[in-house]
PDB file of N, CA and C in Angstrom:
ATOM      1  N   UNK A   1      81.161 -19.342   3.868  1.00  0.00           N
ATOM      2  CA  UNK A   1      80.204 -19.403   4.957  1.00  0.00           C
ATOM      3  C   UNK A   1      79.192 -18.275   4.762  1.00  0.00           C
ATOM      4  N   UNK A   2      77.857 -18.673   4.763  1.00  0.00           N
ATOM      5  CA  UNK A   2      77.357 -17.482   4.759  1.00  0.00           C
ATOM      6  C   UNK A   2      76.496 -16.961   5.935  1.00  0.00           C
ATOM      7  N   UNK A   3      76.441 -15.775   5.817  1.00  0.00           N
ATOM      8  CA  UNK A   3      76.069 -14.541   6.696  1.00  0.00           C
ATOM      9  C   UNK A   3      74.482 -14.954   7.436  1.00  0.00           C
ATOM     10  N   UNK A   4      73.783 -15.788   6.842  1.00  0.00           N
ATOM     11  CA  UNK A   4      72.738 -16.552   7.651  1.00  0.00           C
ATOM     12  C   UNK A   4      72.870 -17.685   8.568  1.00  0.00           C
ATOM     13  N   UNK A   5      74.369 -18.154   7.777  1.00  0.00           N
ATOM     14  CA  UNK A   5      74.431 -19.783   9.110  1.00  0.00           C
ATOM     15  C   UNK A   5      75.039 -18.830  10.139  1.00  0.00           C
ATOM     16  N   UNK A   6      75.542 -17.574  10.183  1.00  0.00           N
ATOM     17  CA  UNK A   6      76.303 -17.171  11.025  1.00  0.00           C
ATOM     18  C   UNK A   6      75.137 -16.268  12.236  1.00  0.00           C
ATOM     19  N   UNK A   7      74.390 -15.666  11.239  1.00  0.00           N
ATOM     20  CA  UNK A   7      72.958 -15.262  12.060  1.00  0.00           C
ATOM     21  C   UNK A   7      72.424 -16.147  12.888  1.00  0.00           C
ATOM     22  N   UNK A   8      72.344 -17.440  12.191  1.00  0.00           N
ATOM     23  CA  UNK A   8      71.288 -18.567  12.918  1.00  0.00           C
ATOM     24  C   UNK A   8      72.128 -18.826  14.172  1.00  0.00           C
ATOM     25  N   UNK A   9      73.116 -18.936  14.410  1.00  0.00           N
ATOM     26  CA  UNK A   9      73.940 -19.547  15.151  1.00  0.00           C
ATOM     27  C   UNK A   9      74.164 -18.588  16.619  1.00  0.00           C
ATOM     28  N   UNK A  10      73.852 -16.911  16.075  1.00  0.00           N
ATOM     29  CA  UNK A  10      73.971 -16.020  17.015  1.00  0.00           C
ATOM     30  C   UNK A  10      72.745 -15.363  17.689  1.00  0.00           C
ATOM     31  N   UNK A  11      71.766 -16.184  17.058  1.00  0.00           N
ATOM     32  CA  UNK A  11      70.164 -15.933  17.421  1.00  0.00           C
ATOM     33  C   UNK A  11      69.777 -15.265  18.841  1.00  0.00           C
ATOM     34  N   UNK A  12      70.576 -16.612  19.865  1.00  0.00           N
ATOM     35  CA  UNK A  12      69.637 -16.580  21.170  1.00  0.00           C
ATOM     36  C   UNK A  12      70.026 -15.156  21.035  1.00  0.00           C
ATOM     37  N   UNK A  13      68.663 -14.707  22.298  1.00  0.00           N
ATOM     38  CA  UNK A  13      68.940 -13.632  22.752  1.00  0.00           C
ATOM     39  C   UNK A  13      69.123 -13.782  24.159  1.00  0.00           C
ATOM     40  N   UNK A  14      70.140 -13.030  24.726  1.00  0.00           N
ATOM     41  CA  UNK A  14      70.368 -13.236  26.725  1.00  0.00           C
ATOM     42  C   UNK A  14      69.740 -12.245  27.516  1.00  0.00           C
ATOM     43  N   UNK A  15      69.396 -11.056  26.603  1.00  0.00           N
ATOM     44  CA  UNK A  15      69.279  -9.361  27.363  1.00  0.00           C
ATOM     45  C   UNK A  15      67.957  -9.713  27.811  1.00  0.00           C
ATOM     46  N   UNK A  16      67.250 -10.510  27.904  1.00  0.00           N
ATOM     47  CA  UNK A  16      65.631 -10.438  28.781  1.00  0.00           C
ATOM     48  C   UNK A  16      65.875 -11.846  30.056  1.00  0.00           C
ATOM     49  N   UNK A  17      67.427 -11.751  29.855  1.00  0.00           N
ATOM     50  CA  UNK A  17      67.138 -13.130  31.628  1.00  0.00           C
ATOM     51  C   UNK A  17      67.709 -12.298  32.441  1.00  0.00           C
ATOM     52  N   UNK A  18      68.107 -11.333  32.707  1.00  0.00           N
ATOM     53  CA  UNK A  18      68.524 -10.186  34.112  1.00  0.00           C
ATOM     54  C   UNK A  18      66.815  -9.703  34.177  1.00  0.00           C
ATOM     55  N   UNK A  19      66.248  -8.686  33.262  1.00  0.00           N
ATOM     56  CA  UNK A  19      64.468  -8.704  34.058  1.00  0.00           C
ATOM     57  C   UNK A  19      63.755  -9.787  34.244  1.00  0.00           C
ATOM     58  N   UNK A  20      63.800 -11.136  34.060  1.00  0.00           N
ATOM     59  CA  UNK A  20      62.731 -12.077  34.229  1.00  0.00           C
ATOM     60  C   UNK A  20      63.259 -12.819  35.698  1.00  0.00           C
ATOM     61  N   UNK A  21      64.088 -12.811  35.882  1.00  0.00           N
ATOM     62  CA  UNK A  21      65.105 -13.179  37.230  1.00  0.00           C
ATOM     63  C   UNK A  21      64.660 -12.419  38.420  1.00  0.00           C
ATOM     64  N   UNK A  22      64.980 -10.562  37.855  1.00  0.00           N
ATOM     65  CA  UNK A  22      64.450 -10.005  38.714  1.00  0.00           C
ATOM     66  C   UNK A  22      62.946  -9.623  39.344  1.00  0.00           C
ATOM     67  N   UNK A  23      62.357  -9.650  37.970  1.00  0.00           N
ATOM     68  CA  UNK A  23      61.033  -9.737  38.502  1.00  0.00           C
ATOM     69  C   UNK A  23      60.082 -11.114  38.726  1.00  0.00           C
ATOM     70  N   UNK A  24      60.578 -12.153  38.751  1.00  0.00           N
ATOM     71  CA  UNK A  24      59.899 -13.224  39.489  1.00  0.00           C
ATOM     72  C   UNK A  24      60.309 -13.330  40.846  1.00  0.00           C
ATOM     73  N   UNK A  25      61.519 -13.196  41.008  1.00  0.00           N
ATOM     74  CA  UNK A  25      62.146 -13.490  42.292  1.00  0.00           C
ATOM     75  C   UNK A  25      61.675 -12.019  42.793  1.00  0.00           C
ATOM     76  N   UNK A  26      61.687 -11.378  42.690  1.00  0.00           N
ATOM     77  CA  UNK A  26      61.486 -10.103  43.366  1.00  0.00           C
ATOM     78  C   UNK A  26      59.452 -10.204  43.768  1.00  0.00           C
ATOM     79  N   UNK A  27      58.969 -10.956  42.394  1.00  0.00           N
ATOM     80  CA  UNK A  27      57.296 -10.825  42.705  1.00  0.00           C
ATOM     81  C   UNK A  27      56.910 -11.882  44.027  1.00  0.00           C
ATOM     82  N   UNK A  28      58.110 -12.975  43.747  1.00  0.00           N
ATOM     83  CA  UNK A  28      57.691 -13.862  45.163  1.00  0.00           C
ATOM     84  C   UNK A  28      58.401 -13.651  46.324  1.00  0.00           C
ATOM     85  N   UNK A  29      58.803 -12.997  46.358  1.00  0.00           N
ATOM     86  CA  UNK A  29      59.624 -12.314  47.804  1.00  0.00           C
ATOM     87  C   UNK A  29      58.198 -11.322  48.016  1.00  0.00           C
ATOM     88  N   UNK A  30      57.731 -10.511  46.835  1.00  0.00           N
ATOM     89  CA  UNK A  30      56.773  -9.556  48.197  1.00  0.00           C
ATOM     90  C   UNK A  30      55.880  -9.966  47.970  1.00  0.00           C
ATOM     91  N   UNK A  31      55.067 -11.051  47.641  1.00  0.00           N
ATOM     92  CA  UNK A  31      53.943 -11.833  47.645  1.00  0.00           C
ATOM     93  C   UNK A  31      54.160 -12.460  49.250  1.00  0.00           C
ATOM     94  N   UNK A  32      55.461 -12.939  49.147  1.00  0.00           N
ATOM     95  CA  UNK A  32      55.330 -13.579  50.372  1.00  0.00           C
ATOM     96  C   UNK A  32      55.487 -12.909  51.431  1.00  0.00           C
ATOM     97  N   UNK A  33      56.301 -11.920  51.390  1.00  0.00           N
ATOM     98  CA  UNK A  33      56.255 -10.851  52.787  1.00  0.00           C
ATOM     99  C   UNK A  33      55.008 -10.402  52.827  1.00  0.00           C
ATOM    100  N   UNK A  34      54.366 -10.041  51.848  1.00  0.00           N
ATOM    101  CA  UNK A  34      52.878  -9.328  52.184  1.00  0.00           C
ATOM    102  C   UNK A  34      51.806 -10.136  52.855  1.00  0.00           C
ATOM    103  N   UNK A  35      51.875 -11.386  52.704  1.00  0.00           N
ATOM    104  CA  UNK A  35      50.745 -12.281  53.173  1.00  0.00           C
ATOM    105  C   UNK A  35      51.789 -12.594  54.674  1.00  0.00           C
ATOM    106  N   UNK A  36      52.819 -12.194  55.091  1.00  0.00           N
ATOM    107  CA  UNK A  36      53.338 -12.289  56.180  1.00  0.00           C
ATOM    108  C   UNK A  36      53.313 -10.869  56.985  1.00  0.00           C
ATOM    109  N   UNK A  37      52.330 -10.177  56.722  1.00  0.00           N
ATOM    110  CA  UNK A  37      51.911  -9.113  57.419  1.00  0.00           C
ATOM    111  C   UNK A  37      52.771  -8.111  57.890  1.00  0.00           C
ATOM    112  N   UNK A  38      54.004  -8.008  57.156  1.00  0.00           N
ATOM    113  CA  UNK A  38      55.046  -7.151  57.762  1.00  0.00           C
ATOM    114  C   UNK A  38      54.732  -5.607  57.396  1.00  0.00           C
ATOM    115  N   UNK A  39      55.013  -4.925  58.238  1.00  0.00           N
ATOM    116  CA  UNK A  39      54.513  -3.115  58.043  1.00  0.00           C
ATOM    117  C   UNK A  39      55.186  -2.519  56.811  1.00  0.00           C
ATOM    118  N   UNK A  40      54.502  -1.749  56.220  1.00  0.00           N
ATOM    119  CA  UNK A  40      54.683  -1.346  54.592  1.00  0.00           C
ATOM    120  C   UNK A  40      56.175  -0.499  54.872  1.00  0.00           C
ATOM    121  N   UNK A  41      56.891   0.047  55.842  1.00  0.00           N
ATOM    122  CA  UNK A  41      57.925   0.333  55.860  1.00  0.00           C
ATOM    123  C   UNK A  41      59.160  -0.958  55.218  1.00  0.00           C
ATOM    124  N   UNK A  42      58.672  -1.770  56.002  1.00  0.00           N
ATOM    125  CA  UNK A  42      59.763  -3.017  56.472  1.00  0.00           C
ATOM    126  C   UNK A  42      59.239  -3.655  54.908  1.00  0.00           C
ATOM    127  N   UNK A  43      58.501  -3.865  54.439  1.00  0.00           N
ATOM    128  CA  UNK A  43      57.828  -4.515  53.450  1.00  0.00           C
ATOM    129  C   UNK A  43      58.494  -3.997  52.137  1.00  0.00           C
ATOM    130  N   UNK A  44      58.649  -2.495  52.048  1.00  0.00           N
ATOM    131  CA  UNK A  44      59.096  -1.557  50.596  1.00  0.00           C
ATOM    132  C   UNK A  44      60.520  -2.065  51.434  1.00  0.00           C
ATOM    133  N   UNK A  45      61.175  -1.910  52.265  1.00  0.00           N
ATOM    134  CA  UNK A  45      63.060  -2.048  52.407  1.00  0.00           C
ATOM    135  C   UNK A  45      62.999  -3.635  51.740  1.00  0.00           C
ATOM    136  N   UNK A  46      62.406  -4.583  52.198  1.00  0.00           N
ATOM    137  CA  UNK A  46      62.917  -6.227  51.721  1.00  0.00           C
ATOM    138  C   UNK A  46      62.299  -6.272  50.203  1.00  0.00           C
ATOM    139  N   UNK A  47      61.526  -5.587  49.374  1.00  0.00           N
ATOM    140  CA  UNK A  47      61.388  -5.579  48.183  1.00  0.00           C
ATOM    141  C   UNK A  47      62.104  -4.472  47.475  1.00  0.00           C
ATOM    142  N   UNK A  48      62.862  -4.136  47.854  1.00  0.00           N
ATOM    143  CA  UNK A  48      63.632  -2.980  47.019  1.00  0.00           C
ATOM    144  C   UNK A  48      65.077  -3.752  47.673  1.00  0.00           C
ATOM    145  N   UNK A  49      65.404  -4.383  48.489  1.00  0.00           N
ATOM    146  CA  UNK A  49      67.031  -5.137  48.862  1.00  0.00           C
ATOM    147  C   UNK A  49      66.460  -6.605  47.783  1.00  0.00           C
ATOM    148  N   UNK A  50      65.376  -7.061  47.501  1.00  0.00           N
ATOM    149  CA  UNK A  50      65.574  -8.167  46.634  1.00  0.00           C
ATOM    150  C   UNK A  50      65.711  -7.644  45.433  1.00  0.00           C
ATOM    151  N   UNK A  51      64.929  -6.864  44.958  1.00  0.00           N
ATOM    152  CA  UNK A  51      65.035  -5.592  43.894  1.00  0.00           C
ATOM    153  C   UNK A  51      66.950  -6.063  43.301  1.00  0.00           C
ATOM    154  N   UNK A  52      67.762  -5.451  44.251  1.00  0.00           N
ATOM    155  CA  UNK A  52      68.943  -4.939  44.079  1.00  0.00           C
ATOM    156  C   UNK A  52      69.632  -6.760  44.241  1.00  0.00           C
ATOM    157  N   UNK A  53      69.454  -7.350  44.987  1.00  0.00           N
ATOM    158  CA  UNK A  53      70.089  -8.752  44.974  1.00  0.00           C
ATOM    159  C   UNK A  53      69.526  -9.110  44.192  1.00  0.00           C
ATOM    160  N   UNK A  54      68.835  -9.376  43.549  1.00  0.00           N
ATOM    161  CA  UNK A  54      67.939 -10.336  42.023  1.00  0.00           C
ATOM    162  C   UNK A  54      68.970  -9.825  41.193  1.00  0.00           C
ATOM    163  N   UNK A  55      68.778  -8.251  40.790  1.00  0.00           N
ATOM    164  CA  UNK A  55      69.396  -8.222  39.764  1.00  0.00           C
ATOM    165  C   UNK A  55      70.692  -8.177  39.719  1.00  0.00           C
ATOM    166  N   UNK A  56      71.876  -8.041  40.721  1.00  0.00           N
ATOM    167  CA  UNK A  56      73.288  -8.608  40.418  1.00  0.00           C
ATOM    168  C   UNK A  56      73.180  -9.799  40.118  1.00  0.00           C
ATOM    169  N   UNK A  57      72.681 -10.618  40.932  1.00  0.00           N
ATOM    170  CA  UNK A  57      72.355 -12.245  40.280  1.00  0.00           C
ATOM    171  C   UNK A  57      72.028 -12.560  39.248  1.00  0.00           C
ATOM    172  N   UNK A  58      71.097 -11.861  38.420  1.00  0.00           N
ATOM    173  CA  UNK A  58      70.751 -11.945  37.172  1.00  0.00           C
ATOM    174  C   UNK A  58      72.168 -11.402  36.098  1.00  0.00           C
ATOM    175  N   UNK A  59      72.707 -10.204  36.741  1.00  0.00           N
ATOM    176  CA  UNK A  59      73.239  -9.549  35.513  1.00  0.00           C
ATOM    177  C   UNK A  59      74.453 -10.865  35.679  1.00  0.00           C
ATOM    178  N   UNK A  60      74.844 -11.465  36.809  1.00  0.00           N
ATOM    179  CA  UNK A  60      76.003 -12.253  36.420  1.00  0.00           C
ATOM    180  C   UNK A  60      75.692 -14.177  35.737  1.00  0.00           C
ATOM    181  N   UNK A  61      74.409 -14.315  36.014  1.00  0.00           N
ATOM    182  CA  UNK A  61      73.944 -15.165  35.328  1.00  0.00           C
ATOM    183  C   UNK A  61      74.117 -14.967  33.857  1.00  0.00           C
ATOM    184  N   UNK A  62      73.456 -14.102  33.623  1.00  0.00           N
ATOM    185  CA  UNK A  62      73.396 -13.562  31.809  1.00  0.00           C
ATOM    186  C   UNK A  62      75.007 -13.109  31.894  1.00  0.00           C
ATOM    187  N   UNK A  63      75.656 -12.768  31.843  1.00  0.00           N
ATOM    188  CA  UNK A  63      77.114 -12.560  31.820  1.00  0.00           C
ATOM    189  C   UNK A  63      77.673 -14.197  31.363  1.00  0.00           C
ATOM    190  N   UNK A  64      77.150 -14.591  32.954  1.00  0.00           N
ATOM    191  CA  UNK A  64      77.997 -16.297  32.603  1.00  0.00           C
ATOM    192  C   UNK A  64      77.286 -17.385  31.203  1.00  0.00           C
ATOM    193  N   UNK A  65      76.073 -16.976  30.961  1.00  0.00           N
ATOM    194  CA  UNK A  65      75.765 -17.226  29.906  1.00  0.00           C
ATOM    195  C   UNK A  65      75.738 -16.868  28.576  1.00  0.00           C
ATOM    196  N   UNK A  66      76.061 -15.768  28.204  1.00  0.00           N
ATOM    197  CA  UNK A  66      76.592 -14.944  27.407  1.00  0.00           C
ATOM    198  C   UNK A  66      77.976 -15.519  26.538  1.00  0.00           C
ATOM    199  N   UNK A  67      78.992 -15.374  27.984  1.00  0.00           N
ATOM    200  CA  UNK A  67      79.929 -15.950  27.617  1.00  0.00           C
ATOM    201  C   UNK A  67      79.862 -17.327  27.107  1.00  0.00           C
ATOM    202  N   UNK A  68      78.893 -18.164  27.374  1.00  0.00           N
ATOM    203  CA  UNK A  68      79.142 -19.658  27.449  1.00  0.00           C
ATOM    204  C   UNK A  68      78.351 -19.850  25.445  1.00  0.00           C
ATOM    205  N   UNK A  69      77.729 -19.138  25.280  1.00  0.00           N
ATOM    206  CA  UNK A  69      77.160 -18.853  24.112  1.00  0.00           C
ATOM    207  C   UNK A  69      78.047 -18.427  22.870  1.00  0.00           C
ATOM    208  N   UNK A  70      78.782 -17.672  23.207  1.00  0.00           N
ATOM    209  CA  UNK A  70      79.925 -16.835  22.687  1.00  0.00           C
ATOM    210  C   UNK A  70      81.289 -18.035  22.272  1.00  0.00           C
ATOM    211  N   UNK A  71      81.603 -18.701  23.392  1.00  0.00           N
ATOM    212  CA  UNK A  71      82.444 -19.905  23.430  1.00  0.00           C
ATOM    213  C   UNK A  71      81.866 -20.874  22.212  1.00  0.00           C
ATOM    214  N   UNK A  72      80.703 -21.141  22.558  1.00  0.00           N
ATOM    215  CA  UNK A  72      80.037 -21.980  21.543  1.00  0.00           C
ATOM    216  C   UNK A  72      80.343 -21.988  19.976  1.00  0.00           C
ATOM    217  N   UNK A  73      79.554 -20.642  20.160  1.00  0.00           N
ATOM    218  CA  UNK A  73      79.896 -19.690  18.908  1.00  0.00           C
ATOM    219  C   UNK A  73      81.054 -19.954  18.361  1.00  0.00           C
ATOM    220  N   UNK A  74      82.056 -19.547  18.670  1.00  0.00           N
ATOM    221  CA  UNK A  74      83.347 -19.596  18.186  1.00  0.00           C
ATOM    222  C   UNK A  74      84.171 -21.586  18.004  1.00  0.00           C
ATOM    223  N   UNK A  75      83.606 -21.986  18.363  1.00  0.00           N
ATOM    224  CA  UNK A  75      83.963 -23.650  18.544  1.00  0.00           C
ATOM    225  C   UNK A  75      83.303 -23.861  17.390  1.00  0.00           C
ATOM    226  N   UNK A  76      81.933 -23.522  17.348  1.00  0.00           N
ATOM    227  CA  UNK A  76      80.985 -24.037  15.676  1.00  0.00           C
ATOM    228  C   UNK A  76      81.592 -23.018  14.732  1.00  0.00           C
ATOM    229  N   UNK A  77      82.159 -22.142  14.630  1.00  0.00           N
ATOM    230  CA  UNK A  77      82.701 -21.309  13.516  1.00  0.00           C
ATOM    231  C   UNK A  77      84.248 -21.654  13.502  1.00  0.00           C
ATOM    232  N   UNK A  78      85.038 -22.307  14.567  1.00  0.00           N
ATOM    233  CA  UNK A  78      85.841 -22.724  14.048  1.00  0.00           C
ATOM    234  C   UNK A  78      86.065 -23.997  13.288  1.00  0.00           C
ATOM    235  N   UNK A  79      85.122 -24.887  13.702  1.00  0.00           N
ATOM    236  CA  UNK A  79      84.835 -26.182  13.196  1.00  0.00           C
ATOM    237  C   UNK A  79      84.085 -26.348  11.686  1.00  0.00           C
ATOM    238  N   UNK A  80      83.185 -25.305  11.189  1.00  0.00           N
ATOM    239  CA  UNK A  80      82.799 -24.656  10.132  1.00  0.00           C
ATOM    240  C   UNK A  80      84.386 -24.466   9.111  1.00  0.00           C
ATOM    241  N   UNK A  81      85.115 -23.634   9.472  1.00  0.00           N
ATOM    242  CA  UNK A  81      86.437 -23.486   9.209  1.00  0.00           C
ATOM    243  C   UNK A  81      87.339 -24.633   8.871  1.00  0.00           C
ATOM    244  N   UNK A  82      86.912 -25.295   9.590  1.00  0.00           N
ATOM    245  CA  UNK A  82      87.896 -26.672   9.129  1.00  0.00           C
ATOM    246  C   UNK A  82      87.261 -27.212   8.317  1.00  0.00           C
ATOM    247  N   UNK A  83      86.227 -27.449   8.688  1.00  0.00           N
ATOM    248  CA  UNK A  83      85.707 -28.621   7.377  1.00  0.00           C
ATOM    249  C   UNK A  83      85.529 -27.476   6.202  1.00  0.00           C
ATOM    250  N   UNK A  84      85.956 -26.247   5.472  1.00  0.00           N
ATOM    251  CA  UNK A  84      85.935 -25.627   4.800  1.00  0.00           C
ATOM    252  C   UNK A  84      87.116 -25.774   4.197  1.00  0.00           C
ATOM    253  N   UNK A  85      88.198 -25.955   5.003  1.00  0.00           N
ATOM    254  CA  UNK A  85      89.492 -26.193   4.459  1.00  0.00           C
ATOM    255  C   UNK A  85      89.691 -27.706   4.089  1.00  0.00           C
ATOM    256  N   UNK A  86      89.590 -28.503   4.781  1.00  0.00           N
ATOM    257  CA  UNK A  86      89.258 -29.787   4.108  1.00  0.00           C
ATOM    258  C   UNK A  86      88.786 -29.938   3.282  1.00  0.00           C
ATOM    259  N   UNK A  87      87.501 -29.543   2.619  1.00  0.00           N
ATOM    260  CA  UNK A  87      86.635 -29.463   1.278  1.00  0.00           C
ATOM    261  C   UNK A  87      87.569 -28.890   0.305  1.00  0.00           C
ATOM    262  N   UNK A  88      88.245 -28.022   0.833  1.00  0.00           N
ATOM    263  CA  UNK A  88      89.399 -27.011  -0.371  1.00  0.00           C
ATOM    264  C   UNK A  88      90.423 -27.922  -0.852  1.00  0.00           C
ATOM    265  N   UNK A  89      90.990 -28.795   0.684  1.00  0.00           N
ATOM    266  CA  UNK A  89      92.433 -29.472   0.206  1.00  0.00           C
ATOM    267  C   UNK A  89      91.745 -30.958  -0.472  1.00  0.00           C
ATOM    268  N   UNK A  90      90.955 -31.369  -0.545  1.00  0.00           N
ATOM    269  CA  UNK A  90      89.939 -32.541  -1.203  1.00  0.00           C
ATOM    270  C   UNK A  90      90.116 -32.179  -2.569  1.00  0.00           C
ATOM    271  N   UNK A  91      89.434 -30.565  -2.704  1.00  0.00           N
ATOM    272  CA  UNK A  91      88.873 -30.519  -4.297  1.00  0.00           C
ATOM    273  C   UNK A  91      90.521 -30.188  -4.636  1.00  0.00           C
ATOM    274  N   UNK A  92      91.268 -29.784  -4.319  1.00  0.00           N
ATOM    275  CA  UNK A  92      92.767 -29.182  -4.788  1.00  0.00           C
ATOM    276  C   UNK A  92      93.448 -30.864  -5.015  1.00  0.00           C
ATOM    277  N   UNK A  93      92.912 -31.638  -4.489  1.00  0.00           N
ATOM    278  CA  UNK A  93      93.741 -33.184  -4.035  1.00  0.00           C
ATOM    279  C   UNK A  93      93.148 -33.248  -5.771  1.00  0.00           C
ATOM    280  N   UNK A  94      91.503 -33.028  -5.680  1.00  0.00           N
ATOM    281  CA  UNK A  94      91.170 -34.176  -6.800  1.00  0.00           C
ATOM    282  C   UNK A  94      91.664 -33.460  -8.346  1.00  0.00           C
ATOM    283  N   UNK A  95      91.331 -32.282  -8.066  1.00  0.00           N
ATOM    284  CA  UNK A  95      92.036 -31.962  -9.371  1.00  0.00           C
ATOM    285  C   UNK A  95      93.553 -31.483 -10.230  1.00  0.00           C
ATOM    286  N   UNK A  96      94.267 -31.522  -8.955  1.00  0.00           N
ATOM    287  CA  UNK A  96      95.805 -32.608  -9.269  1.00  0.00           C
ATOM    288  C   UNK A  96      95.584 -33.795  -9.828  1.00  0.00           C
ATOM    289  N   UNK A  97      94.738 -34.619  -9.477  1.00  0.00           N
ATOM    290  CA  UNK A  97      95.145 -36.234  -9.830  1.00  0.00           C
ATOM    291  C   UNK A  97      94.195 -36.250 -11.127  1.00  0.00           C
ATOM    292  N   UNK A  98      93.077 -35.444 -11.082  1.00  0.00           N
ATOM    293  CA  UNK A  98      92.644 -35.608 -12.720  1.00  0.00           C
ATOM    294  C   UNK A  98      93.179 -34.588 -13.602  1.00  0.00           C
ATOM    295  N   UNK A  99      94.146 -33.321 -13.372  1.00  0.00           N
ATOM    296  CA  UNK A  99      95.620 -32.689 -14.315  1.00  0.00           C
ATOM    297  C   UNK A  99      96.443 -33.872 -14.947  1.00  0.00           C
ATOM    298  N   UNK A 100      96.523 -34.382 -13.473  1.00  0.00           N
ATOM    299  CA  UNK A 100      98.119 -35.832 -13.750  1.00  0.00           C
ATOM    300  C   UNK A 100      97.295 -36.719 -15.091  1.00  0.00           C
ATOM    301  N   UNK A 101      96.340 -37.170 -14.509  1.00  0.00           N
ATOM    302  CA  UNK A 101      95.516 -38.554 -15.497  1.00  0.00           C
ATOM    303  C   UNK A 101      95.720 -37.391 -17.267  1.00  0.00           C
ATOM    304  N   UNK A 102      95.231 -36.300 -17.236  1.00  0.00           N
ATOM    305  CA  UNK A 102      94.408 -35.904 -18.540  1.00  0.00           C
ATOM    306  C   UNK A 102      96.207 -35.391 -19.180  1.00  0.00           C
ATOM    307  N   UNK A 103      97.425 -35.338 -18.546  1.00  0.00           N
ATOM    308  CA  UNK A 103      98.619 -35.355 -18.960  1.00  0.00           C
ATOM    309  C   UNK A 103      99.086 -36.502 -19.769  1.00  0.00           C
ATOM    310  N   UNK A 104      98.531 -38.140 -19.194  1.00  0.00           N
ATOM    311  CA  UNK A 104      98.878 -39.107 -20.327  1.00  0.00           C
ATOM    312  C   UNK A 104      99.395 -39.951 -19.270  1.00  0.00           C
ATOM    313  N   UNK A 105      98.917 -39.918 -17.492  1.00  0.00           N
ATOM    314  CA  UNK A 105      99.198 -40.578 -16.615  1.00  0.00           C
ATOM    315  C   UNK A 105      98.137 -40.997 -16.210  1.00  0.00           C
ATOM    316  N   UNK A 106      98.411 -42.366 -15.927  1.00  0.00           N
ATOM    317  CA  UNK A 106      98.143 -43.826 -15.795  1.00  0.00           C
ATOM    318  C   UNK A 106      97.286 -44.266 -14.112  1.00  0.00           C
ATOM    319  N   UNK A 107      96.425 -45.161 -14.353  1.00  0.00           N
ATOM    320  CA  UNK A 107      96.378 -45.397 -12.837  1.00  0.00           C
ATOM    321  C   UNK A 107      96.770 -46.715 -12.657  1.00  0.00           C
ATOM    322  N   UNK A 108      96.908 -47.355 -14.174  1.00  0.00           N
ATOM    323  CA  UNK A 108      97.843 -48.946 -13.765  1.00  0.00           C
ATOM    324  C   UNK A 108      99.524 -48.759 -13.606  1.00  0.00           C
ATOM    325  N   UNK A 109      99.891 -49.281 -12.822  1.00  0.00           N
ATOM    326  CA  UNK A 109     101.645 -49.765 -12.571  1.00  0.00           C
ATOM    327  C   UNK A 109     101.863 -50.637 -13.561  1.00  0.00           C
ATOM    328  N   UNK A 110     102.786 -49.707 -14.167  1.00  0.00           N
ATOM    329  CA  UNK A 110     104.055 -49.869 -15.386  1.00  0.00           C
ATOM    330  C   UNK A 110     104.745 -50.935 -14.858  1.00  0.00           C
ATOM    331  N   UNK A 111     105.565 -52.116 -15.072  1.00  0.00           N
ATOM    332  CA  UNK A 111     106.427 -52.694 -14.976  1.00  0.00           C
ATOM    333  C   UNK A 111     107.890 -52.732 -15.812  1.00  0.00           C
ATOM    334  N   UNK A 112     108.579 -51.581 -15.709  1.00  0.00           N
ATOM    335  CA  UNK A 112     109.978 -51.570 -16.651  1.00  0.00           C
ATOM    336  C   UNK A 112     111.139 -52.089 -16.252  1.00  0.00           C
ATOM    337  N   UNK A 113     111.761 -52.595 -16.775  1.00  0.00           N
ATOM    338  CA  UNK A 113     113.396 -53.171 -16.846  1.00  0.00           C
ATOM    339  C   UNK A 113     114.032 -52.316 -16.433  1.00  0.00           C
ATOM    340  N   UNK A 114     115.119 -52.506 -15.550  1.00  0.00           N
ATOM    341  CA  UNK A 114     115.420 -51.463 -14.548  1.00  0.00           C
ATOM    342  C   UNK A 114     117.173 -52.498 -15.513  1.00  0.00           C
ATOM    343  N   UNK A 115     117.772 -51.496 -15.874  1.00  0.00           N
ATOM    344  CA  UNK A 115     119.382 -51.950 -16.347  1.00  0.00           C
ATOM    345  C   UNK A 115     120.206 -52.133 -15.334  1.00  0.00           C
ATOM    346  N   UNK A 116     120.772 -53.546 -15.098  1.00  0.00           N
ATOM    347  CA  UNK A 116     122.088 -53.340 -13.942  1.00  0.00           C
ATOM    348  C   UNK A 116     123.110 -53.049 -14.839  1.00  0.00           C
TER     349      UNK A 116
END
């Protein structure tokens, strides 16, 4: 297996969906409080509490996706694995049976007299 199918496979990246989570959801929360005229006290507390709720939400999103990536991962590298060993017990199959042939064995059935 080589070290590029294993790259390609581990590509995505997850570490930029906790900031894009937080800062959209966080930009339309005070877009919308602001055009709802609330006093810049009350306005900085509900954008700094979405602030802090976005991003647990985010960090456990990317967590749960992470993992689900990771799972993946390991299902295509184990399945990689098999059909690696299959290819092995194939070529090990075929060159037993062309040892046997180049020994002075046959692929037609002999018919011999069996003595009672």
């Amino acid at each position: 297996m080589n070290t590029d199918d294993t790259e390609e496979i581990k590509k995505f990246n997850t570490k930029l969906i906790t900031p894009f989570i937080v800062l959209f959801s966080t930009a339309v929360i005070a877009v919308f409080t602001y055009f709802k005229h609330y006093p810049v006290g009350d306005w900085f507390v509900i954008v700094f509490a979405s602030v802090v709720i976005f991003l647990v939400i985010g960090l456990l999103t990317e967590k749960m996706i992470t993992r689900f990536i990771e799972v993946n991962n390991e299902k295509v590298m184990a399945e990689k694995r098999e059909a690696e060993r299959l290819e092995e017990e194939a070529r090990k199959a075929m060159e037993a049976e062309a040892g046997g042939k180049a020994n002075g064995e046959s692929d037609t059935l002999e018919i011999k007299d069996i003595p009672e």
